[in-house]
Structures are given as structure tokens and as C-alpha cells.
Protein backbone atom coordinates (compact mmCIF):
# COMPACT_ATOMS: atom_id res chain seq x y z
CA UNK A 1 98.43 -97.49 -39.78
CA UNK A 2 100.50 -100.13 -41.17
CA UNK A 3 104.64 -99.92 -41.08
CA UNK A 4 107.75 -101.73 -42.65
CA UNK A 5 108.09 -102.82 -46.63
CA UNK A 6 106.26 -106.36 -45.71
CA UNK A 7 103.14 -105.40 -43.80
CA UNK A 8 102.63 -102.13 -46.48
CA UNK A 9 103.48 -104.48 -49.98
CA UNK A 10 100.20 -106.67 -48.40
CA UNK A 11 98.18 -104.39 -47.58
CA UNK A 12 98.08 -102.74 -50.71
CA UNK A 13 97.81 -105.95 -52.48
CA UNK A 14 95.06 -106.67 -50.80
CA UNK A 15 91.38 -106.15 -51.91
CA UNK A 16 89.69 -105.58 -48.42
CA UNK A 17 91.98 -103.26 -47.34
CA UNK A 18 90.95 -99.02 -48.13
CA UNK A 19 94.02 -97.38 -48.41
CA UNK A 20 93.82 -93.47 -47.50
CA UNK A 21 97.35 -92.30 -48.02
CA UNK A 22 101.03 -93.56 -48.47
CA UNK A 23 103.88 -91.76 -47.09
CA UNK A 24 107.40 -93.29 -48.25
CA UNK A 25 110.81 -92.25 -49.31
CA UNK A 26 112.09 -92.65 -52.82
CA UNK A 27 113.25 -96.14 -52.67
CA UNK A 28 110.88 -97.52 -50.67
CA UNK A 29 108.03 -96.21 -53.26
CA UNK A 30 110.42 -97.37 -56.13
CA UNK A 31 109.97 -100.73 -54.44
CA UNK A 32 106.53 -100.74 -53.95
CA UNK A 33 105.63 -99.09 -57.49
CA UNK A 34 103.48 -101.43 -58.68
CA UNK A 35 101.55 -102.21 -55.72
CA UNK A 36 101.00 -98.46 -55.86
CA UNK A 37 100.03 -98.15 -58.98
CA UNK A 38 97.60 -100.93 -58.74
CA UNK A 39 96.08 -99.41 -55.69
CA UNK A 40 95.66 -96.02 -57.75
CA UNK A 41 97.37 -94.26 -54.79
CA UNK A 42 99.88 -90.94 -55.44
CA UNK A 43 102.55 -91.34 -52.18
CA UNK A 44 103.26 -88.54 -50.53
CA UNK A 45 106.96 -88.32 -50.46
CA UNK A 46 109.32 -87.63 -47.66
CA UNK A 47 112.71 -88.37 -45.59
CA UNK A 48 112.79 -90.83 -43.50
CA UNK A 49 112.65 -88.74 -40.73
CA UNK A 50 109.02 -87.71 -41.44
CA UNK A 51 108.08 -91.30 -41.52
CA UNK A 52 109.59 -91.42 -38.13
CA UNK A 53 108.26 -88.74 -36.65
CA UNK A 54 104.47 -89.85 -37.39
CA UNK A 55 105.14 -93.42 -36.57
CA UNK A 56 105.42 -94.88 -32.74
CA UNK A 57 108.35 -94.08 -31.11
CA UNK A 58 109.50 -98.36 -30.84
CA UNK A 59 108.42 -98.82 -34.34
CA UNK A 60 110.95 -99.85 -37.72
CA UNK A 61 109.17 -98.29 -40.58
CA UNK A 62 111.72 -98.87 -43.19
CA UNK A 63 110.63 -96.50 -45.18
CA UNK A 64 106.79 -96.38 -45.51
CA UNK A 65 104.09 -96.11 -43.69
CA UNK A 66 100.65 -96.61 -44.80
CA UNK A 67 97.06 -94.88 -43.69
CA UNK A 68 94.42 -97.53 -44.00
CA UNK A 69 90.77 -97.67 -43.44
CA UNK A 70 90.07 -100.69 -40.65
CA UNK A 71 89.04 -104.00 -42.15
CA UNK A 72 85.23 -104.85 -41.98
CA UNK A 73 84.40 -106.01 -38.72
CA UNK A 74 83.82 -109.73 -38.45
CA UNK A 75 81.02 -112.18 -36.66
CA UNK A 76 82.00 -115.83 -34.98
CA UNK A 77 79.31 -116.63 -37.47
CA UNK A 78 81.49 -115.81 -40.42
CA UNK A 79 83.97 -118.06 -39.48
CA UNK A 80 84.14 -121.91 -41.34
CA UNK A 81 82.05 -124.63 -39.90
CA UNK A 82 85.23 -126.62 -39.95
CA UNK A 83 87.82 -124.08 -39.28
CA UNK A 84 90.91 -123.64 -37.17
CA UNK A 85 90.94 -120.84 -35.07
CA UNK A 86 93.08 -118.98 -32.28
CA UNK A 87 91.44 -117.43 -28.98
CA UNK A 88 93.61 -115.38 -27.73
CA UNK A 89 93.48 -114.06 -23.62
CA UNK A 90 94.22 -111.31 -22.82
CA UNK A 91 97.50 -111.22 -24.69
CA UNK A 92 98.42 -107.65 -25.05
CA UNK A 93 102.08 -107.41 -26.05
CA UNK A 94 101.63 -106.08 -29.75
CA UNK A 95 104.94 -108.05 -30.64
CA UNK A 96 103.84 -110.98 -29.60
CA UNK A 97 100.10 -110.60 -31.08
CA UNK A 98 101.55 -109.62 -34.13
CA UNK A 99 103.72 -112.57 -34.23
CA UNK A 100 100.95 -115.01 -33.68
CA UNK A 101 98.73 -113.05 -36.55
CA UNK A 102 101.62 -113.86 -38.89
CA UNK A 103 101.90 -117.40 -37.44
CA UNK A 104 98.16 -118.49 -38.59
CA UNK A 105 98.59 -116.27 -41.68
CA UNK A 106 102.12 -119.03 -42.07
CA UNK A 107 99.36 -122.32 -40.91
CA UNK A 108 95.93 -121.05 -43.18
CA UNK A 109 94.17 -120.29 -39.81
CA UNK A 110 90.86 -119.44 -40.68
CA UNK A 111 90.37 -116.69 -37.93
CA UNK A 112 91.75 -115.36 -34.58
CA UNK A 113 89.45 -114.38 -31.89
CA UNK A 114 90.04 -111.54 -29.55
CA UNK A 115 88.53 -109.31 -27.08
CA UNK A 116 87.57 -105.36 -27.42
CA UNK A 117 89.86 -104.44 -24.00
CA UNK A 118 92.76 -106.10 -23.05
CA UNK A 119 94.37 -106.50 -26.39
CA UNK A 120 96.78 -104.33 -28.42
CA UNK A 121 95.37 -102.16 -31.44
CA UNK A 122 95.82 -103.71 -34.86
CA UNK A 123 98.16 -101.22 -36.13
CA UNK A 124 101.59 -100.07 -35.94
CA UNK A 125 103.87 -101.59 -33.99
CA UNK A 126 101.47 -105.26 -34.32
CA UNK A 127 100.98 -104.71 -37.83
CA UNK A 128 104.93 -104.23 -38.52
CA UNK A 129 105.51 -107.45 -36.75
CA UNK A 130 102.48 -109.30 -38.22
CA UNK A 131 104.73 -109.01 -41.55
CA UNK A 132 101.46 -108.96 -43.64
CA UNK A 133 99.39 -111.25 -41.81
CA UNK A 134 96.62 -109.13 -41.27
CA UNK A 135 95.64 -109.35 -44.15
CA UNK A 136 95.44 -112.70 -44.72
CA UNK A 137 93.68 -113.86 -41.03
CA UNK A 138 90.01 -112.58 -40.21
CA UNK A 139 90.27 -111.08 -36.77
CA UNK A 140 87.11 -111.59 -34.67
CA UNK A 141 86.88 -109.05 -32.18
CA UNK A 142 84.20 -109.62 -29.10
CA UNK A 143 83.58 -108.09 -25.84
CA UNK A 144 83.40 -111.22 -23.45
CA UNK A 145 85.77 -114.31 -24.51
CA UNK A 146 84.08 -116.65 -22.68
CA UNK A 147 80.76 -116.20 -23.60
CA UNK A 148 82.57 -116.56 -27.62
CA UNK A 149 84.20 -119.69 -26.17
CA UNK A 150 80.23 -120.75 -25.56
CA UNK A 151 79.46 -119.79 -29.04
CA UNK A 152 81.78 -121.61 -30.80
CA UNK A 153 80.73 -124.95 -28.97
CA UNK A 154 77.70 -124.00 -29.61
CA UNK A 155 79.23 -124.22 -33.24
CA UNK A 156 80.21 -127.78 -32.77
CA UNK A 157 84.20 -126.34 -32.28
CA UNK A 158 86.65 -128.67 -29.99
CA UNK A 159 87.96 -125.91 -27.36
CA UNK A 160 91.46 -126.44 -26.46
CA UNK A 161 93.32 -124.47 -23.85
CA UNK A 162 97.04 -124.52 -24.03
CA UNK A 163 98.37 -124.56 -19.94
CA UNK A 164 101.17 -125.58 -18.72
CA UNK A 165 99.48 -127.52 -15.74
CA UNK A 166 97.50 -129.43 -18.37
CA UNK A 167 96.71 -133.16 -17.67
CA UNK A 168 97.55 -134.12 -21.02
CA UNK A 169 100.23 -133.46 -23.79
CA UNK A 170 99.02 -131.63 -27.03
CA UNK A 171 100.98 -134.41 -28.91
CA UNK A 172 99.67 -136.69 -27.02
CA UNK A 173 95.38 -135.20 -27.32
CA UNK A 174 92.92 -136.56 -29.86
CA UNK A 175 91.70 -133.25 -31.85
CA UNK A 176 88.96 -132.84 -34.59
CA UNK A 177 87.54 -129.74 -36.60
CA UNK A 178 86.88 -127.63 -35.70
CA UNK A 179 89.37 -126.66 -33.44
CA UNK A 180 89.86 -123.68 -31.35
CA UNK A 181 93.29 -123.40 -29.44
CA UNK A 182 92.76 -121.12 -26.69
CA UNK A 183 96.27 -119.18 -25.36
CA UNK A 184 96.94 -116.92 -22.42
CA UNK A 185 99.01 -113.87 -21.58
CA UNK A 186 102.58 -114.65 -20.18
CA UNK A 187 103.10 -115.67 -17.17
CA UNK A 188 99.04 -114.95 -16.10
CA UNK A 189 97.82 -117.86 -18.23
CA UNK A 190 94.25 -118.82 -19.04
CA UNK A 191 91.87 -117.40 -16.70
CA UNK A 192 89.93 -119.48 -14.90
CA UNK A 193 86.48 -118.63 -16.56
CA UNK A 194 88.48 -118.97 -20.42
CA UNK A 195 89.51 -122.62 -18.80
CA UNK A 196 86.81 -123.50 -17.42
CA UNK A 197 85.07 -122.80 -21.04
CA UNK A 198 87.24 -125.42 -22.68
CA UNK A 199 86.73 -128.87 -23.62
CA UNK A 200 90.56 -130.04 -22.88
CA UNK A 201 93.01 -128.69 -21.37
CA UNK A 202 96.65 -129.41 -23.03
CA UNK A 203 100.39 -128.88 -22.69
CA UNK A 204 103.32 -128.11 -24.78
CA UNK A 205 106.21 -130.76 -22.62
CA UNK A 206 109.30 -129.42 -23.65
CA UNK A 207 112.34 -131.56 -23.58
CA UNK A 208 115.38 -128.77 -22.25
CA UNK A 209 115.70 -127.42 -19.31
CA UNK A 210 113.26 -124.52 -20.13
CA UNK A 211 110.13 -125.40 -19.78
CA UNK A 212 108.06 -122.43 -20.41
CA UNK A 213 107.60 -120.69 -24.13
CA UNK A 214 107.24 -116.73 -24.75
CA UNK A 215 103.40 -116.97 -25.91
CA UNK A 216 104.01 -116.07 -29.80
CA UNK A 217 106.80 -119.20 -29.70
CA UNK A 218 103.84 -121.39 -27.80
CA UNK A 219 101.45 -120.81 -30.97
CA UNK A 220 103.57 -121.60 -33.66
CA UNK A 221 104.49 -125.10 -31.85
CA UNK A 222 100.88 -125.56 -31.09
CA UNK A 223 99.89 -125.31 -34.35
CA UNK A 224 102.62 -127.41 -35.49
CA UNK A 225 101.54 -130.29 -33.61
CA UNK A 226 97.64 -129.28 -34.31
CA UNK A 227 98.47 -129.59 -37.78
CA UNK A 228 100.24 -132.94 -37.91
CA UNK A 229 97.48 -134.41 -35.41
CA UNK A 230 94.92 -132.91 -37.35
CA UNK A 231 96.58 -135.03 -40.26
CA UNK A 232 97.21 -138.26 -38.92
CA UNK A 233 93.49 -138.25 -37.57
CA UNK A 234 91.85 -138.00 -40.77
């Protein structure tokens, strides 16, 4: 189920994605009328307060809501030999997933791994604040995180994990493709078998008087420094 103008407008622009039916209200299928025609699709429509009533209770539809068939499931082995990639631990907030699935869809990220349990579906409430992004970021999904982590050395990939007791500064750590950056849920962290998988451990030093980052605001300046070391390395 995908909600909100944003996350529906790229999902039915994109090719991968099996769209089953499209409820909206008048303007919002005005809006999207050529993505709907393009998709072939007839919308089904309704008030608002339909929309509402099928979506999650938290959830800002604006409008539309979208019934999708899942995207095809994806292998560590489909991911580039010399990609970027996000592990994520455990993180289950769907706001804040979603926000770091439209983060790497911002950064090119190549994939974001996950686990089966412990993370948030990749629908509704995620979807609306992924703003698009998942359709634009293959999302591996595996049952055991650190045996992936082992994979993906295996792979040749440079396994970060962001922690705040870290010995070294991202900024400051040398980093080569490919890269995995490896984040934890708030306030739990990396667990220790996730850390113990990784090649570095780094740090985000923050200037202010806060020192700590909501996990979604952690990625976006991890990647930001990734990206520029990543640069002035090669």
C-alpha cells in the first residue's frame, strides 16, 4: 500500500512496481492523470474519507492511496561489486526507515539491507515518508544481519558501523568501495554481534551541545561525509 501524492506519482512511474488498484479523489487523480494513464489503471473514485478509512490510522494520504504488488525480492548477490549500501539494525520506527529509504534514494545508494523481524513493513506509513524512495533503492531483506554482514566481506565490502563510542571520527576514517555503513536503533545502538561484524567502527562528533542524532538525521550526515570522503579518496 503506498500513500501521499509523492510516494503514489513514483510508484506508478515506475516499471517494477504491479499496480492492483488506485483509490483517489478527483483532484488528486486529476493530478496524477498521466501517470494513470500510462499505468493503464481506471481509479476507483472516492471522498477523502474512504481513503482514510482504509489507510492507517497515523497516516497523511492526501488524497490517494495505491494497492501495489511487492517488489521482486532481492539477493546480497544482486547488489554492485562496488556499491554503497545501508545495513540497517533493528531500526523499526517506519518514520525513520522511511526517511533513511528516501535519504539513499537523495545519495544513489545502491541498496539497503534489512532483516525479516525487527523492521517495519514497507508500506504505508514508511512508504508515505519514503516520499518515493522505494522505488528507486533495492531493499535486501535477510533473516540474520550478521551473517549478511559476513557476506558482504566476503564480497570484498568495507563494513562500517556508525556508534557513538567509536574510536574514530567518520570524517576523520579512510573509506573505499564498497562500503557498507551499518546503523542501529535509537538509543539501543549496534548490537554487539552487528559490531563485532564490522571492519571500523566510526562516529558522527557533533559540535553543539547535543551530541546524539535521531537515527534517520545520523544517515543523511553519514552519507554526507561518506560521499565527500569517498571523493577526495579517489
Amino acid at each position: 500500500m503506498d500513500l501521499g501524492f509523492h510516494s503514489v506519482r513514483e510508484a506508478l512511474r515506475s516499471p517494477r512496481r504491479e499496480a492492483v488498484r488506485l483509490y483517489a479523489t478527483t483532484a488528486a487523480a486529476e493530478r496524477l492523470a498521466a501517470e494513470i494513464a500510462a499505468k493503464r489503471l481506471d481509479p476507483i473514485i472516492v471522498e477523502a474519507e474512504e481513503i482514510a478509512r482504509r489507510a492507517p490510522s497515523d497516516a497523511v494520504h492526501q488524497g490517494v492511496l495505491l494497492e501495489a504488488r511487492p517488489l521482486e525480492a532481492l539477493d546480497l548477490a544482486d547488489i554492485r561489486a562496488d556499491g554503497v549500501v545501508l545495513a540497517l539494525d533493528q531500526v523499526t520506527d517506519p518514520h525513520n526507515v522511511g526517511a533513511i529509504v528516501r535519504t539513499a534514494a537523495a545519495f544513489a545508494l545502491d541498496a539497503i539491507v534489512t532483516t525479516e523481524r525487527h523492521s517495519p513493513d514497507l508500506a504505508g506509513v514508511l512508504a508515505k515518508s519514503a516520499s518515493g524512495g522505494l522505488e528507486h533503492v533495492p531493499i535486501v531483506t535477510v533473516v540474520n544481519l550478521a551473517r549478511a554482514l559476513d557476506e558482504l566481506g566476503d564480497m570484498g565490502f568495507l563494513r562500517v558501523g556508525l556508534d557513538s563510542e567509536g574510536p574514530a571520527s567518520l570524517e576523520d576514517t579512510t573509506l573505499s568501495r564498497p562500503l557498507c555503513l551499518a546503523l542501529g536503533a535509537e538509543g539501543k545502538g549496534l548490537r554487539r554481534l552487528t559490531r563485532e561484524r564490522c571492519d571500523v567502527l566510526a562516529r558522527l562528533d557533533m559540535p553543539g551541545p547535543i551530541k546524539s542524532l535521531n537515527v534517520s538525521n545520523a544517515c543523511a550526515v553519514a552519507l554526507t561525509l561518506a560521499r565527500a570522503r569517498l571523493t577526495s579518496q579517489s
